[in-house]
C-alpha atoms as a PDB file:
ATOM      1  CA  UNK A   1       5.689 -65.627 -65.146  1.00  0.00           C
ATOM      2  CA  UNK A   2       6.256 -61.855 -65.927  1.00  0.00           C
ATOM      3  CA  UNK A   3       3.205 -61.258 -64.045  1.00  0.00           C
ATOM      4  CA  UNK A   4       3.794 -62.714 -61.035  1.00  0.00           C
ATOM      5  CA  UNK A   5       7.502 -61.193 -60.832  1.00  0.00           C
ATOM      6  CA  UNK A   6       5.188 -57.783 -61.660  1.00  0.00           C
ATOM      7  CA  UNK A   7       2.801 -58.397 -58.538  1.00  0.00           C
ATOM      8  CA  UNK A   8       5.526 -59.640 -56.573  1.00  0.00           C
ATOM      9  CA  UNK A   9       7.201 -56.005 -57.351  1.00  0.00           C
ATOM     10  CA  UNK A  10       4.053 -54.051 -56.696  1.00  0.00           C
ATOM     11  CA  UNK A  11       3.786 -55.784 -53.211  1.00  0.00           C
ATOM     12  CA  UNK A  12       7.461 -55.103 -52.250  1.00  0.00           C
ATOM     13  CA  UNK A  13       7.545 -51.545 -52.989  1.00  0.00           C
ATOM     14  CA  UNK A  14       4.480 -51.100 -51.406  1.00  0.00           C
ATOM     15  CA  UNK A  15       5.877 -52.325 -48.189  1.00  0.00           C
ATOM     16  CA  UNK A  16       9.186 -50.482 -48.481  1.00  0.00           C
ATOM     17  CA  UNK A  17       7.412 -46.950 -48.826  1.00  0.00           C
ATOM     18  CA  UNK A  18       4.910 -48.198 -45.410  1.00  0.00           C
ATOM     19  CA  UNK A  19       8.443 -48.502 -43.701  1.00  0.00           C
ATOM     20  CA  UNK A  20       9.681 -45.445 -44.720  1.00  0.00           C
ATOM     21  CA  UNK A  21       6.324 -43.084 -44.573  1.00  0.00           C
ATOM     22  CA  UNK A  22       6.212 -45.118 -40.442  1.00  0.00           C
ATOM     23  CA  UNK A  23      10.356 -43.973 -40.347  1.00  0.00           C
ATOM     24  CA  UNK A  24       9.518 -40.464 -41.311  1.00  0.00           C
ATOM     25  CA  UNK A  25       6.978 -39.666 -38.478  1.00  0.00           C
ATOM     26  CA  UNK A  26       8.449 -38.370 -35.042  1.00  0.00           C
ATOM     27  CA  UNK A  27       7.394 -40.384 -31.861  1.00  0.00           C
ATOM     28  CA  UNK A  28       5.337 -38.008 -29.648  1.00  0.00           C
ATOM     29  CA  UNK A  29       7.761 -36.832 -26.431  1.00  0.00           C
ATOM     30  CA  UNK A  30       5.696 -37.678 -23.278  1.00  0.00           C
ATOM     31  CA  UNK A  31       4.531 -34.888 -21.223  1.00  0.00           C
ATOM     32  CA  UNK A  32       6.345 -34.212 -17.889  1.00  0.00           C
ATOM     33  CA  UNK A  33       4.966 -31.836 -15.509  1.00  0.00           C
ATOM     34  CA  UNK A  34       6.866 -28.980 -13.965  1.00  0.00           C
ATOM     35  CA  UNK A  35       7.801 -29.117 -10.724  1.00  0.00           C
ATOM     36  CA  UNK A  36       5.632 -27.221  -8.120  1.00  0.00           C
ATOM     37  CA  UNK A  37       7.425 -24.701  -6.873  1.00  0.00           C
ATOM     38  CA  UNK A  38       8.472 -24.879  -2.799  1.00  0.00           C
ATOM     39  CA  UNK A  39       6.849 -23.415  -0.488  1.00  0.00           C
ATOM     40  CA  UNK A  40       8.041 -19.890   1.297  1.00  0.00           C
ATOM     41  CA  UNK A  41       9.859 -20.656   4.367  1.00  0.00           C
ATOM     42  CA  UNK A  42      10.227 -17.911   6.980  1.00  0.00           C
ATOM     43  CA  UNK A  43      13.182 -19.330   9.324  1.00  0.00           C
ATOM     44  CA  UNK A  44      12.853 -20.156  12.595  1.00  0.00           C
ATOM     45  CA  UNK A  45       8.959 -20.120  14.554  1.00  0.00           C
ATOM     46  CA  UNK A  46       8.944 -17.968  17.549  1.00  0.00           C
ATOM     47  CA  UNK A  47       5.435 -19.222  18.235  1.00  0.00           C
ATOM     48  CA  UNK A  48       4.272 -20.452  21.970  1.00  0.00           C
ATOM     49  CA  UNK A  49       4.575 -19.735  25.682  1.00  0.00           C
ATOM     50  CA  UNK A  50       8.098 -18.357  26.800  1.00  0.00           C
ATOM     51  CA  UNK A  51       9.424 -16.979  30.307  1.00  0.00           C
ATOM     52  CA  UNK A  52      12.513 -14.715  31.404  1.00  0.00           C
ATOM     53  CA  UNK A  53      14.568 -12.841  33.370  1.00  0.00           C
ATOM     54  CA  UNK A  54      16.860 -10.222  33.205  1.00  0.00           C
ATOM     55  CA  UNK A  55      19.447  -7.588  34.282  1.00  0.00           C
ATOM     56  CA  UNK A  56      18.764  -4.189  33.258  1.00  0.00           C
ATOM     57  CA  UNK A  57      19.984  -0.261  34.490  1.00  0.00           C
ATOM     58  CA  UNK A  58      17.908   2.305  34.106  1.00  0.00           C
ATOM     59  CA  UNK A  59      17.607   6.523  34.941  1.00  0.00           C
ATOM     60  CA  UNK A  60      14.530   7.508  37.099  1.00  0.00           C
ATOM     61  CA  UNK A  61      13.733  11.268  36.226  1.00  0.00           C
ATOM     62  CA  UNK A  62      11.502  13.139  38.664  1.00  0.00           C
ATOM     63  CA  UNK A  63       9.787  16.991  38.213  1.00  0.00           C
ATOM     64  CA  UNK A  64       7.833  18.765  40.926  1.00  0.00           C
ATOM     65  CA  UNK A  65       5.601  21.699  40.335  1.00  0.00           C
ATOM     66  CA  UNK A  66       5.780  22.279  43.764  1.00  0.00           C
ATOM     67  CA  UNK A  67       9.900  22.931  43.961  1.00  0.00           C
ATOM     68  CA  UNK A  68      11.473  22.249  40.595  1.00  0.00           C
ATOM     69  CA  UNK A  69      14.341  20.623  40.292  1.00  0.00           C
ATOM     70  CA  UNK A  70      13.897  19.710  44.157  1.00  0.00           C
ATOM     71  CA  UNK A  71      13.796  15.661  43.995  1.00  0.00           C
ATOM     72  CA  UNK A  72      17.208  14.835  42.154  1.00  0.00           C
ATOM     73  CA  UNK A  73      17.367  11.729  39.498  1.00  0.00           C
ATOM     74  CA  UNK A  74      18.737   8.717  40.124  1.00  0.00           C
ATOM     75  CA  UNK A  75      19.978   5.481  38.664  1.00  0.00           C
ATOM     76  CA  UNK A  76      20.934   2.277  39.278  1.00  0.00           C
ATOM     77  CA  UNK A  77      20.168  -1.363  38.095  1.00  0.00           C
ATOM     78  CA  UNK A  78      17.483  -4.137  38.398  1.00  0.00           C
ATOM     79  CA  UNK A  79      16.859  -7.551  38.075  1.00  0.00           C
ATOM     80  CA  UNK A  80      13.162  -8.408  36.390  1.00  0.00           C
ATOM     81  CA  UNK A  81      11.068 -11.585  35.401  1.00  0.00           C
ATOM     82  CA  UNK A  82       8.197 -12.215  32.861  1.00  0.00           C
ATOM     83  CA  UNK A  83       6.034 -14.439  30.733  1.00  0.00           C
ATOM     84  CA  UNK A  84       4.629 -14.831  27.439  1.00  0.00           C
ATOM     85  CA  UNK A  85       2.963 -15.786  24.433  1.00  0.00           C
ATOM     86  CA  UNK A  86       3.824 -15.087  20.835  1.00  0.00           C
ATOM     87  CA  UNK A  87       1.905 -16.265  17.534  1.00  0.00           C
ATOM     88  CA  UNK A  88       3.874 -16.226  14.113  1.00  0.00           C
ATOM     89  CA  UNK A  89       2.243 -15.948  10.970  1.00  0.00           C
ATOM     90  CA  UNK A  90       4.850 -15.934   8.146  1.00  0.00           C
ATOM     91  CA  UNK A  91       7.917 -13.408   9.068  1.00  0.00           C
ATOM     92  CA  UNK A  92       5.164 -11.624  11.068  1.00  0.00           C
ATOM     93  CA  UNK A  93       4.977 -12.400  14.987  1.00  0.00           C
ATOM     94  CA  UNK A  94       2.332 -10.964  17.808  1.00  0.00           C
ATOM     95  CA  UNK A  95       2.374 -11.338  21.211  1.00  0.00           C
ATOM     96  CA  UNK A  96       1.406 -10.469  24.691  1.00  0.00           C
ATOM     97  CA  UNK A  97       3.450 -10.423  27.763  1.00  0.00           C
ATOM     98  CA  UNK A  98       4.002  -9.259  31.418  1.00  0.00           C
ATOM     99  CA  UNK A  99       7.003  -7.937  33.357  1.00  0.00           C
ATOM    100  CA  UNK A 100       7.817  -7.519  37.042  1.00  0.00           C
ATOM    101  CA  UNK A 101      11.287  -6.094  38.030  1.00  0.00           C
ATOM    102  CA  UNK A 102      12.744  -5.232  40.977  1.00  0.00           C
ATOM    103  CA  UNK A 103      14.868  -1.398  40.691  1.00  0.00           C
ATOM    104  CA  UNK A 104      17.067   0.604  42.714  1.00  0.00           C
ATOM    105  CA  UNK A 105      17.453   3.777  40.622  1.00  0.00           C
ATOM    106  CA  UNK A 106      18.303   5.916  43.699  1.00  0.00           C
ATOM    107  CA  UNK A 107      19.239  10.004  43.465  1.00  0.00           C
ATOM    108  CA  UNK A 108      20.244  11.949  46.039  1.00  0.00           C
ATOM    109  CA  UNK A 109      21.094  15.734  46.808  1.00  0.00           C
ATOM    110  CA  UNK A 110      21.515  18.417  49.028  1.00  0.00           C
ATOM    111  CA  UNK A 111      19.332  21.212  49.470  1.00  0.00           C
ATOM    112  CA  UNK A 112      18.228  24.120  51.767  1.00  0.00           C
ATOM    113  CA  UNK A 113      16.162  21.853  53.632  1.00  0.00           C
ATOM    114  CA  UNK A 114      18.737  19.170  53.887  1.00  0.00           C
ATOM    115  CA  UNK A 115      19.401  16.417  52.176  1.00  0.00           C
ATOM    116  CA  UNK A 116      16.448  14.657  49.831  1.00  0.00           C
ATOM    117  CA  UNK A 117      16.169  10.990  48.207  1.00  0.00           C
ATOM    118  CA  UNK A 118      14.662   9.353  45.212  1.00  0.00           C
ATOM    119  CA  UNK A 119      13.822   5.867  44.333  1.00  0.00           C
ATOM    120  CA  UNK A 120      12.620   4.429  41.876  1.00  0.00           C
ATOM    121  CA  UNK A 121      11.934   0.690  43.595  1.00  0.00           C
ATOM    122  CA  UNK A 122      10.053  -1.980  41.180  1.00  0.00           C
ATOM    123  CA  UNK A 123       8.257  -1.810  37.885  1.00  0.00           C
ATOM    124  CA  UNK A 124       5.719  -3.941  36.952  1.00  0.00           C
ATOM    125  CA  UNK A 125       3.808  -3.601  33.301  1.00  0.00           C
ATOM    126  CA  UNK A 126       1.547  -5.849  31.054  1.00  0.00           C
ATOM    127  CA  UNK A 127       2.591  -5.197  27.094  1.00  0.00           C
ATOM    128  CA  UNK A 128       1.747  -5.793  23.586  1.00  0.00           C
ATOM    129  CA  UNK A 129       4.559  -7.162  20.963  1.00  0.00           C
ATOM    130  CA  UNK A 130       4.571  -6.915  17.350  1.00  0.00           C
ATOM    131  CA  UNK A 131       8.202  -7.715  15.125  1.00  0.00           C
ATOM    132  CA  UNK A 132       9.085  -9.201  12.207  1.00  0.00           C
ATOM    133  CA  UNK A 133      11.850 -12.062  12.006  1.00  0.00           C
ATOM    134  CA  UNK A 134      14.910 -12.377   9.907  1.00  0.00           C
ATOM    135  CA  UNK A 135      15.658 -16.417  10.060  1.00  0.00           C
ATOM    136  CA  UNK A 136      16.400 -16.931  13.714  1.00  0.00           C
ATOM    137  CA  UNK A 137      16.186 -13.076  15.091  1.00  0.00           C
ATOM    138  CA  UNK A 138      13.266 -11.085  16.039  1.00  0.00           C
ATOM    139  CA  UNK A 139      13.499  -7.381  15.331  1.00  0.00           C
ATOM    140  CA  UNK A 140      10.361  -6.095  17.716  1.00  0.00           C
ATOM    141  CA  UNK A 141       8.213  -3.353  19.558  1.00  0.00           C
ATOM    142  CA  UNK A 142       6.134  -3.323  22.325  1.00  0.00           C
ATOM    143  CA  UNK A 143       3.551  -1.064  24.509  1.00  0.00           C
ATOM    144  CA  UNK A 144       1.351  -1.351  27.139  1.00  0.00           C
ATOM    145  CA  UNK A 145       0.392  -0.096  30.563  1.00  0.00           C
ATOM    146  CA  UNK A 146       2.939   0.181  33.572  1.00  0.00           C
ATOM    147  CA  UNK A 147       3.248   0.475  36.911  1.00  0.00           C
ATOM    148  CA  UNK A 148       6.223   1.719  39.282  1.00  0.00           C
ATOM    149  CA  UNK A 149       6.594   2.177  43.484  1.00  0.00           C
ATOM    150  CA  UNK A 150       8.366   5.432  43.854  1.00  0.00           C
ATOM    151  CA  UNK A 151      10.043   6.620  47.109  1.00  0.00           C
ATOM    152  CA  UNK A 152      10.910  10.069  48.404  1.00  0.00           C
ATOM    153  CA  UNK A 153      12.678  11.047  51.290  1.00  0.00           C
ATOM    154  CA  UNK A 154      13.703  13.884  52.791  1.00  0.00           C
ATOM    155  CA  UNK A 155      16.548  12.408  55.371  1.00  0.00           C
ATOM    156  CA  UNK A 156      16.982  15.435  57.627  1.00  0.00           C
ATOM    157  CA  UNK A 157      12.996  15.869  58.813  1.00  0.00           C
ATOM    158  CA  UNK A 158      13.048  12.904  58.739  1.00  0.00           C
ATOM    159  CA  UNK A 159       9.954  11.858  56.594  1.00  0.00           C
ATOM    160  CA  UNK A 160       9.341  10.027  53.619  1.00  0.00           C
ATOM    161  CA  UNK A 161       6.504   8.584  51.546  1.00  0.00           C
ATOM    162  CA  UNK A 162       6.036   5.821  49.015  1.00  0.00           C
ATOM    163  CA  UNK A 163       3.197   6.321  46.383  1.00  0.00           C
ATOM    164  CA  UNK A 164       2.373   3.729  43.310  1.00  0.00           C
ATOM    165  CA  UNK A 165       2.583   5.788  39.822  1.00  0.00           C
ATOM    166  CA  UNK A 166       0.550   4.574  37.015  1.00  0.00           C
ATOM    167  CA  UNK A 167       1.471   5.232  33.285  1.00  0.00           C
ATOM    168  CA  UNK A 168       2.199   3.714  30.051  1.00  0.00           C
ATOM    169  CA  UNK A 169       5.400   1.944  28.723  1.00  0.00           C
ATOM    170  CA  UNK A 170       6.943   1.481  25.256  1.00  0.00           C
ATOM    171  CA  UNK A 171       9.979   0.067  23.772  1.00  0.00           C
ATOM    172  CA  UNK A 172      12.156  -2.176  21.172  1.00  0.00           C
ATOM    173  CA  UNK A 173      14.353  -5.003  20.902  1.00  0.00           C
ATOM    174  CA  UNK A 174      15.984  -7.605  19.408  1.00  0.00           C
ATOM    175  CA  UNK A 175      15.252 -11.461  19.999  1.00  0.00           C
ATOM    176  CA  UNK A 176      17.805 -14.380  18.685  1.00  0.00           C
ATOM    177  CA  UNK A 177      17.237 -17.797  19.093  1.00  0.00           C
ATOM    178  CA  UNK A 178      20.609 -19.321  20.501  1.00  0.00           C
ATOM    179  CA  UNK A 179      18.928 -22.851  20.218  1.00  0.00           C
ATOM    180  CA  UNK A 180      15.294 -24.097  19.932  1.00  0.00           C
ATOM    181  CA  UNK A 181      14.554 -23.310  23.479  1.00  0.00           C
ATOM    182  CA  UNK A 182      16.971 -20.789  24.204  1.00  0.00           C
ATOM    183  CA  UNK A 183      16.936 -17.673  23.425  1.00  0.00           C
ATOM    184  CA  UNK A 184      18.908 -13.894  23.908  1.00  0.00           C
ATOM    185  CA  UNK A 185      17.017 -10.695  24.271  1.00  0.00           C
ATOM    186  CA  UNK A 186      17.993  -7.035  24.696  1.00  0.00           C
ATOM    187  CA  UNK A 187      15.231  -4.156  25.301  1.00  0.00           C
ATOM    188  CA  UNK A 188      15.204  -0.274  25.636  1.00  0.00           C
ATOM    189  CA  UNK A 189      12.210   0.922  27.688  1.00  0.00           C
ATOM    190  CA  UNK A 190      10.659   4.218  28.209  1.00  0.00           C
ATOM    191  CA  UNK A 191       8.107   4.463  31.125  1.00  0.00           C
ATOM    192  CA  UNK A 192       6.051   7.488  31.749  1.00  0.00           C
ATOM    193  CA  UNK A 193       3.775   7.714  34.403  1.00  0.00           C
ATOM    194  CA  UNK A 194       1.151  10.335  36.082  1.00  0.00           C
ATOM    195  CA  UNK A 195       1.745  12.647  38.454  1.00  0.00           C
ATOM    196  CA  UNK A 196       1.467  12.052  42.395  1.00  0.00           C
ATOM    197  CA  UNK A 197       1.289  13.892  45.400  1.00  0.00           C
ATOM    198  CA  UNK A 198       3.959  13.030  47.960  1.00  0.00           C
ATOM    199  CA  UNK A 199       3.765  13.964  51.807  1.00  0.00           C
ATOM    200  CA  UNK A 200       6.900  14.083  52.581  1.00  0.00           C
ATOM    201  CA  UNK A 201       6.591  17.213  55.080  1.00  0.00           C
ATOM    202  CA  UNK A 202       2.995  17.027  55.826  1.00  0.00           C
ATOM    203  CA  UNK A 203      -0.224  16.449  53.553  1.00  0.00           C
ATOM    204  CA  UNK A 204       0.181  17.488  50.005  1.00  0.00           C
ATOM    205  CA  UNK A 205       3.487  19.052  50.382  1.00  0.00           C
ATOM    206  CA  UNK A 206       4.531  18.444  47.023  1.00  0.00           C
ATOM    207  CA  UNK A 207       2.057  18.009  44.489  1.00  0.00           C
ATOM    208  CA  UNK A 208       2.342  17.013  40.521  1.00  0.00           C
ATOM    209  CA  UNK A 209       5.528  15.018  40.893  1.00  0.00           C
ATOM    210  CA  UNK A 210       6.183  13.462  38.027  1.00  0.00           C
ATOM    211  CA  UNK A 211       8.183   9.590  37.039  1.00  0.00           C
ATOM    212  CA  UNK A 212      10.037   8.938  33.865  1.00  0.00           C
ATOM    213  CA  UNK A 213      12.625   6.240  33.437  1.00  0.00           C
ATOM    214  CA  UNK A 214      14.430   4.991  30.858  1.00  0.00           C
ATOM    215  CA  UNK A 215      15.752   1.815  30.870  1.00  0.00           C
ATOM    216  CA  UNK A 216      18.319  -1.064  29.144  1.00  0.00           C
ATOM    217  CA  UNK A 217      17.857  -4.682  29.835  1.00  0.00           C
ATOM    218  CA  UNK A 218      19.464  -7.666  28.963  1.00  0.00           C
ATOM    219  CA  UNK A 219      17.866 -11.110  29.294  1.00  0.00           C
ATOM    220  CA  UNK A 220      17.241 -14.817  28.817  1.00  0.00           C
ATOM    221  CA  UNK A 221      14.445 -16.378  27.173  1.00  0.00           C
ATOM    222  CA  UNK A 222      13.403 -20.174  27.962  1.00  0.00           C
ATOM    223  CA  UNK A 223      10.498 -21.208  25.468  1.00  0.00           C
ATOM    224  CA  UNK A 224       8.149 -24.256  26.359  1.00  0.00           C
END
């Protein structure tokens, strides 16, 4: 009898210190991975084809070797159209576009031989972009080669010729997107262009006359 309460002793303690040897070990925490973290987002995607138009005002500045200071400046404003692609890749966007405006930046003075005329009729040039963006605004620049009609008259001969200037344009702006396929843009342009020989008072009467303009335009942007 003693032995079995002794075995039956032996067994029980036994078990109890299997309990407490099972109570004592910590349950292994499952593993839960981290998040991955988001990806960058850049705003608002300027990519694809877009088109415009726009009012602008602008200075036409002429020089003559022939007579300096003989052609006066002029200004006045224009109304322009153009087209273009852009490409976005992160906050960075490139493009390519061309512009064809319509100007009246007319000048006119008084001289010894009369009165004399400037204008500085249409602009046409085919550009480069390059900006970065800022959520739903594109801070840009731009170049490329330009092209401009320029008039001279002398009113009191009367004569007057029209020659085509060639040159190079650059410029910045600012581009916001007012709604996915809206958008507001504002430029300033500086055009510079060759010189040209204009016969107003016979062939070659004034040689080396020089364009520059300077212009601000305002305009709206439809993507597609």
């Amino acid at each position: 009898m003693k032995r079995t309460i002794f075995a039956a002793a032996l067994i029980a303690a036994s078990t109890a210190g299997a309990h407490a040897g099972t109570m004592g070990t910590p349950t292994a925490e499952p593993e839960i991975p981290a998040p991955a973290a988001p990806a960058p987002s850049f705003g608002y995607d300027f990519s694809g084809g877009y088109v415009g138009t726009g009012l602008s005002f602008g200075r036409g500045l002429h020089s003559d070797s022939t007579a300096p200071g003989f052609w006066p400046n002029g200004s006045g404003a224009g109304l322009g159209a153009f087209a273009g692609y852009n490409w976005q890749s992160g906050n960075t966007v490139f493009g390519v576009e061309g512009h064809l405006s319509g100007q009246r930046m007319r000048g006119s003075t008084t001289t010894a031989a009369g009165e004399v005329q400037t204008d500085l009729r249409a602009l046409a040039s085919l550009r480069g972009r390059a900006g970065v963006t800022v959520d739903r605004t594109l801070f840009f620049a731009t170049a490329g080669g330009a092209l401009g009609s320029v008039r001279h008259n002398a009113v009191d001969v009367p004569a007057s010729d029209t020659q085509t200037v060639r040159g190079l344009m650059v410029g910045v702006g600012v581009e916001h997107a007012i709604s996915d396929g809206i958008h507001l843009r504002g430029d300033l342009e500086h055009y510079r262009f060759g010189s040209r020989n204009f016969n107003t008072t016979g062939p070659n009467a004034f040689t080396n006359v020089r364009t520059r303009s300077n212009m601000a335009r305002v305009s709206a942007v439809f993507r597609f």
